[in-house]
Protein backbone atom coordinates (compact mmCIF):
# COMPACT_ATOMS: atom_id res chain seq x y z
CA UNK A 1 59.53 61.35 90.95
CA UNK A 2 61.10 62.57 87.73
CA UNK A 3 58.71 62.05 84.53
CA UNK A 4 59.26 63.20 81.07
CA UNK A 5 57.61 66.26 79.43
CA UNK A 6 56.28 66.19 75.94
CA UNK A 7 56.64 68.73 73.09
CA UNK A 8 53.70 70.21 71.65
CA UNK A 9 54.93 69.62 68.12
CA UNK A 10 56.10 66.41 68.48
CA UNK A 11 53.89 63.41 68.70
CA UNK A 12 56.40 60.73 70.33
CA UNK A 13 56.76 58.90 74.01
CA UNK A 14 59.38 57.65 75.71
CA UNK A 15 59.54 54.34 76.06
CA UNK A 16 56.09 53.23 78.55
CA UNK A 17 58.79 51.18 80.60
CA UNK A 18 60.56 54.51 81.58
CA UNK A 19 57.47 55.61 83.78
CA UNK A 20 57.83 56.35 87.67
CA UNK A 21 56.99 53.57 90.44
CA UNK A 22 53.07 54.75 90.40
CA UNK A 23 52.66 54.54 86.57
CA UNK A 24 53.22 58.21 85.22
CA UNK A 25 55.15 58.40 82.23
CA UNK A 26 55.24 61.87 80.94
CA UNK A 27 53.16 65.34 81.01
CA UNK A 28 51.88 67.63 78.42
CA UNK A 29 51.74 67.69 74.75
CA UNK A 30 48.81 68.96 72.59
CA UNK A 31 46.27 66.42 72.25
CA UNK A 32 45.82 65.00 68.96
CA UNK A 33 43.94 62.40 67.44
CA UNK A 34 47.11 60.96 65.91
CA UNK A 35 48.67 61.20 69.76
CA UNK A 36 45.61 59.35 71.21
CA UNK A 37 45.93 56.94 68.73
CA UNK A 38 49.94 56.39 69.70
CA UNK A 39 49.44 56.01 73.30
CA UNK A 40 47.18 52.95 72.76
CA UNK A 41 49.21 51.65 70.61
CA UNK A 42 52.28 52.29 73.15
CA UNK A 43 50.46 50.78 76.11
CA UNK A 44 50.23 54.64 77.50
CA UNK A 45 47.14 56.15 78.41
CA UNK A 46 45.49 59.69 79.12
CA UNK A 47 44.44 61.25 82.26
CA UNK A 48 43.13 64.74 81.28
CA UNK A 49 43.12 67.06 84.54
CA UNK A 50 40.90 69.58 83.75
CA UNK A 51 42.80 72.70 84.89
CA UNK A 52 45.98 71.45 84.34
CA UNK A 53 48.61 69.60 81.95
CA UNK A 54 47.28 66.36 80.55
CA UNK A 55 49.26 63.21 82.17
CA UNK A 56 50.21 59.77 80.23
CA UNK A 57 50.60 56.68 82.54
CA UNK A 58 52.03 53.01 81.93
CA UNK A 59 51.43 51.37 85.27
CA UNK A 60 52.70 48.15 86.01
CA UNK A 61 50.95 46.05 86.45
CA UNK A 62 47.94 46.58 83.65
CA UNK A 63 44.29 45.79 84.28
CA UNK A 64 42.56 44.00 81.59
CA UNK A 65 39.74 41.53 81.36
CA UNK A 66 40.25 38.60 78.65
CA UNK A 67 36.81 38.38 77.09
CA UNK A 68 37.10 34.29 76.64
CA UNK A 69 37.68 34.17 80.47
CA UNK A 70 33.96 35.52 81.21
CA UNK A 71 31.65 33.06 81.28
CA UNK A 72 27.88 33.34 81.09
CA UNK A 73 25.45 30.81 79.17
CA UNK A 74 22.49 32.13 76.54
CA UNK A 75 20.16 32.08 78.77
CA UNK A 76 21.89 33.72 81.82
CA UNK A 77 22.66 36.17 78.51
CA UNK A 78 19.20 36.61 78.02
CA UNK A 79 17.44 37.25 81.55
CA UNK A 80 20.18 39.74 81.88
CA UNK A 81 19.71 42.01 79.14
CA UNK A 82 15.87 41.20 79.07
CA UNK A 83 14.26 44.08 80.35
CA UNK A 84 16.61 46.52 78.30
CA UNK A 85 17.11 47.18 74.38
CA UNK A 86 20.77 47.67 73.07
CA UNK A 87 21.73 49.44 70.29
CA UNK A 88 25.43 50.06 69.24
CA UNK A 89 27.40 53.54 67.72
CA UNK A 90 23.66 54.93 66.98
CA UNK A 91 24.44 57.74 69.71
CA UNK A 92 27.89 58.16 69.99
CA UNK A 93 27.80 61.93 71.43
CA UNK A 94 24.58 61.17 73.59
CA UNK A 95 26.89 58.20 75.46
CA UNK A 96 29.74 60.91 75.99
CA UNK A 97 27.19 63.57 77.19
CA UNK A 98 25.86 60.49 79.44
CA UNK A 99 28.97 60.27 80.33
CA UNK A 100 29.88 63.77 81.33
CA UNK A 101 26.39 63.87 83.33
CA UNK A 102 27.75 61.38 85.63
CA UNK A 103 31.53 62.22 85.71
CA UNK A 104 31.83 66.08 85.67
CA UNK A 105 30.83 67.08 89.08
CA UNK A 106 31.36 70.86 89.00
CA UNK A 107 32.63 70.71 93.21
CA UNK A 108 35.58 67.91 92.08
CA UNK A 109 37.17 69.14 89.03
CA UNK A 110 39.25 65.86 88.78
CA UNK A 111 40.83 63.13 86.13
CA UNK A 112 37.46 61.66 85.68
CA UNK A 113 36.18 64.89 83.96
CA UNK A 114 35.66 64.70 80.20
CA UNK A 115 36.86 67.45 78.65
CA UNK A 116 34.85 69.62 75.80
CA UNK A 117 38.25 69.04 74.29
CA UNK A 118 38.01 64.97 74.58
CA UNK A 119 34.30 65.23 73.30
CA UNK A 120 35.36 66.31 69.86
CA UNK A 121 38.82 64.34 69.71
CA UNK A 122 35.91 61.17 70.36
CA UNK A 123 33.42 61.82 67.86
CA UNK A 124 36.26 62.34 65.52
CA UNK A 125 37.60 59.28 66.54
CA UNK A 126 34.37 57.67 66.05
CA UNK A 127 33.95 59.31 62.24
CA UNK A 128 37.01 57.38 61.21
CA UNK A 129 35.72 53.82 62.48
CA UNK A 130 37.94 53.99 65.82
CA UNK A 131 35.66 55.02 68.94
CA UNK A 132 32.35 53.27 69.23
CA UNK A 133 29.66 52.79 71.78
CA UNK A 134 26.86 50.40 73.30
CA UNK A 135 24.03 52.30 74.06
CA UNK A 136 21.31 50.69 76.66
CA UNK A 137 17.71 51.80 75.96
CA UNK A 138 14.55 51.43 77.86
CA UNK A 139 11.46 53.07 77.18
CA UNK A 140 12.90 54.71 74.30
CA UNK A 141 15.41 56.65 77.06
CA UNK A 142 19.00 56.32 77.11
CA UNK A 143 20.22 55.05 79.98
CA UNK A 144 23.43 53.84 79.75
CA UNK A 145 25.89 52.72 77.73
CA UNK A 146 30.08 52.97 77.52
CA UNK A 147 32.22 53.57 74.75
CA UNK A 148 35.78 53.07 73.94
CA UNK A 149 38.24 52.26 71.21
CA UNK A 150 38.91 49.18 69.44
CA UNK A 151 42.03 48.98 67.53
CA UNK A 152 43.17 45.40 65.41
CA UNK A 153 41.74 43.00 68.54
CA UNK A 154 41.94 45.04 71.36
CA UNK A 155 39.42 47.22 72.79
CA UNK A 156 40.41 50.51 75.21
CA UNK A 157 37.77 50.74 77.44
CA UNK A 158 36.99 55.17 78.74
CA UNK A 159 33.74 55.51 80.33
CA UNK A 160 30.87 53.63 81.34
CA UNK A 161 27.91 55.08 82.73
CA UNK A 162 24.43 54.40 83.95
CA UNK A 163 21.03 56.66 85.07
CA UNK A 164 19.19 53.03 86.29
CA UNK A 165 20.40 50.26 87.99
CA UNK A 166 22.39 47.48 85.88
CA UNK A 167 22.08 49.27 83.24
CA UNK A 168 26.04 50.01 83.14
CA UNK A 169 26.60 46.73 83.52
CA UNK A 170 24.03 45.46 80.69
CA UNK A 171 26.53 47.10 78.93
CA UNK A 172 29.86 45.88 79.81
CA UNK A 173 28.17 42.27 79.31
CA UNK A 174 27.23 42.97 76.03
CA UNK A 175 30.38 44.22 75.09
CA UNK A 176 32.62 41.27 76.76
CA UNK A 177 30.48 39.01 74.60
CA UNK A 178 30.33 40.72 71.52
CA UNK A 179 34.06 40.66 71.42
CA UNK A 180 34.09 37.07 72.37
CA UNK A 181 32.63 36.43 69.49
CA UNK A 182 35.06 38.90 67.23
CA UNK A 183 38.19 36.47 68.66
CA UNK A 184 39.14 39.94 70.73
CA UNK A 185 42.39 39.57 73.23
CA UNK A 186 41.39 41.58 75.77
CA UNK A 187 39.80 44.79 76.94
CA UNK A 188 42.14 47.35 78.45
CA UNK A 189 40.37 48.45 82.28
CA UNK A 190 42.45 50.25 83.42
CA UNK A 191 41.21 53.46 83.81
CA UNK A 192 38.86 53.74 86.75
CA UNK A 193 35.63 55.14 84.67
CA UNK A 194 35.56 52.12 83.01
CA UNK A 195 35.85 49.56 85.83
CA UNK A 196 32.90 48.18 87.37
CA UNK A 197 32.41 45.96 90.46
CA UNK A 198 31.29 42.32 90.24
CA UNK A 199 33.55 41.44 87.04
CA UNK A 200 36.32 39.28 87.18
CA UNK A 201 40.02 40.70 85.90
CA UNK A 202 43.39 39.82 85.12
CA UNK A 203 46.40 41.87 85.66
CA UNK A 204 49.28 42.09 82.49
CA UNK A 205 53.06 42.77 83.38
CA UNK A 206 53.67 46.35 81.69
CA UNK A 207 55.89 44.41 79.67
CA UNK A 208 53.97 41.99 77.92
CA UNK A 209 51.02 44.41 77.97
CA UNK A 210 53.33 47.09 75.85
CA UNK A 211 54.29 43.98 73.19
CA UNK A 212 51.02 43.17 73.07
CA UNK A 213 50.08 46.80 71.81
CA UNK A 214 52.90 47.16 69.45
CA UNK A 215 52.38 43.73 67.86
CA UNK A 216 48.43 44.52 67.42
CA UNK A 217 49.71 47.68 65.92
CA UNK A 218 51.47 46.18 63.63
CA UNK A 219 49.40 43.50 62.69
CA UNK A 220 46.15 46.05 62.41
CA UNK A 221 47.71 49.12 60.99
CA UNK A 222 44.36 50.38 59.74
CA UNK A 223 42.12 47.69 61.09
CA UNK A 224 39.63 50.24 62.72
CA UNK A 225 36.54 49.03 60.59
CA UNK A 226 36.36 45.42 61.84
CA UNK A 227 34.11 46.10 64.54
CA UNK A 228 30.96 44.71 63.71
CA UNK A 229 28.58 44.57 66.91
């Protein structure tokens, strides 16, 4: 299938509507913070192939989970998370080394592998108020956690990891409800480090997935502080 190829100096897409029956959009292009930052904000995101170009897909249609759909009282809340402690953006680069621990199996070099290169494009991200993460504690070890980024009211899920049992999803919970309460949309799931069994999602016409992006954009040009959890 034909897909477009991006110039390194030029931080544009084509529109996300253009992209091939299975989702790919385009290929290449130097990977920037400002380019990260575009593709969510486009309804495009990044699958970095190790030893190879770096691929930008729009499937249709989109997976995302609407945080007001989940559903789980204080108390359910509570025997949940009890036997863990939660802390959030305290260790941003521990989550992504978590992260990599899990992910980048040195036999299977493939999209799930983050990149040295995606490490520090994160942590920058994270320095201006974009990329944050939920780190799960117990014992005063990090066990899991995820991070993401949340732009206006919309949060980008990437990874999600865990070294003990639940603990991955002691995160996701936390998150879901956290943004609950911060009136959040939705959180994008579509990339496959970030899904998790067990959790109930919708699925978004590329479309109205793509508006929604733009109009968040617009509405939350520099909203990247709001995220208070």
């Amino acid at each position: 299938m034909p897909y477009f190829e991006l110039k390194n100096d030029e931080i544009s897409f084509p529109p996300a509507y253009f992209a091939d029956i299975d989702g790919l959009l385009a290929v290449g292009g130097t990977m920037s913070v400002e380019r990260l930052l575009l593709a969510y904000n486009s309804g495009i995101y990044y699958w970095h192939y190790p030893l190879k170009h770096i691929k930008w897909w729009s499937p249709d249609p989109r997976i995302v989970l609407k945080p007001d759909s989940f559903v789980m009282t204080k108390s359910e809340q509570d025997t949940f998370l009890k036997d863990f402690d939660i802390q959030v953006d305290t260790r941003f680069e521990e989550v992504l080394r978590g992260c990599q621990s899990v992910f980048n199996i040195q036999d299977r070099m493939d999209n799930n592998w983050l990149t040295e290169r995606m490490v520090r494009l994160f942590m920058e991200l994270h320095q201006q108020g974009c990329a944050h993460s939920i780190e799960v504690w117990q014992n005063d070890d990090l066990v899991g956690g995820l991070f993401g980024v949340a732009i206006g009211k919309l949060f980008f899920g990437e990874y999600v990891f865990a070294k003990v049992e639940r603990a991955d999803e002691v995160a996701m919970v936390y998150l879901i409800e956290k943004l609950k309460d911060q009136n959040f949309d939705l959180i994008d799931m579509q990339k496959e480090t970030f899904l998790l069994p067990g959790f109930e999602y919708d699925e978004m016409p590329r479309l109205e997935y793509v508006d929604l992006c733009k109009e968040n954009a617009r509405l939350h040009p520099e909203d990247y502080q709001d995220f208070n959890i």
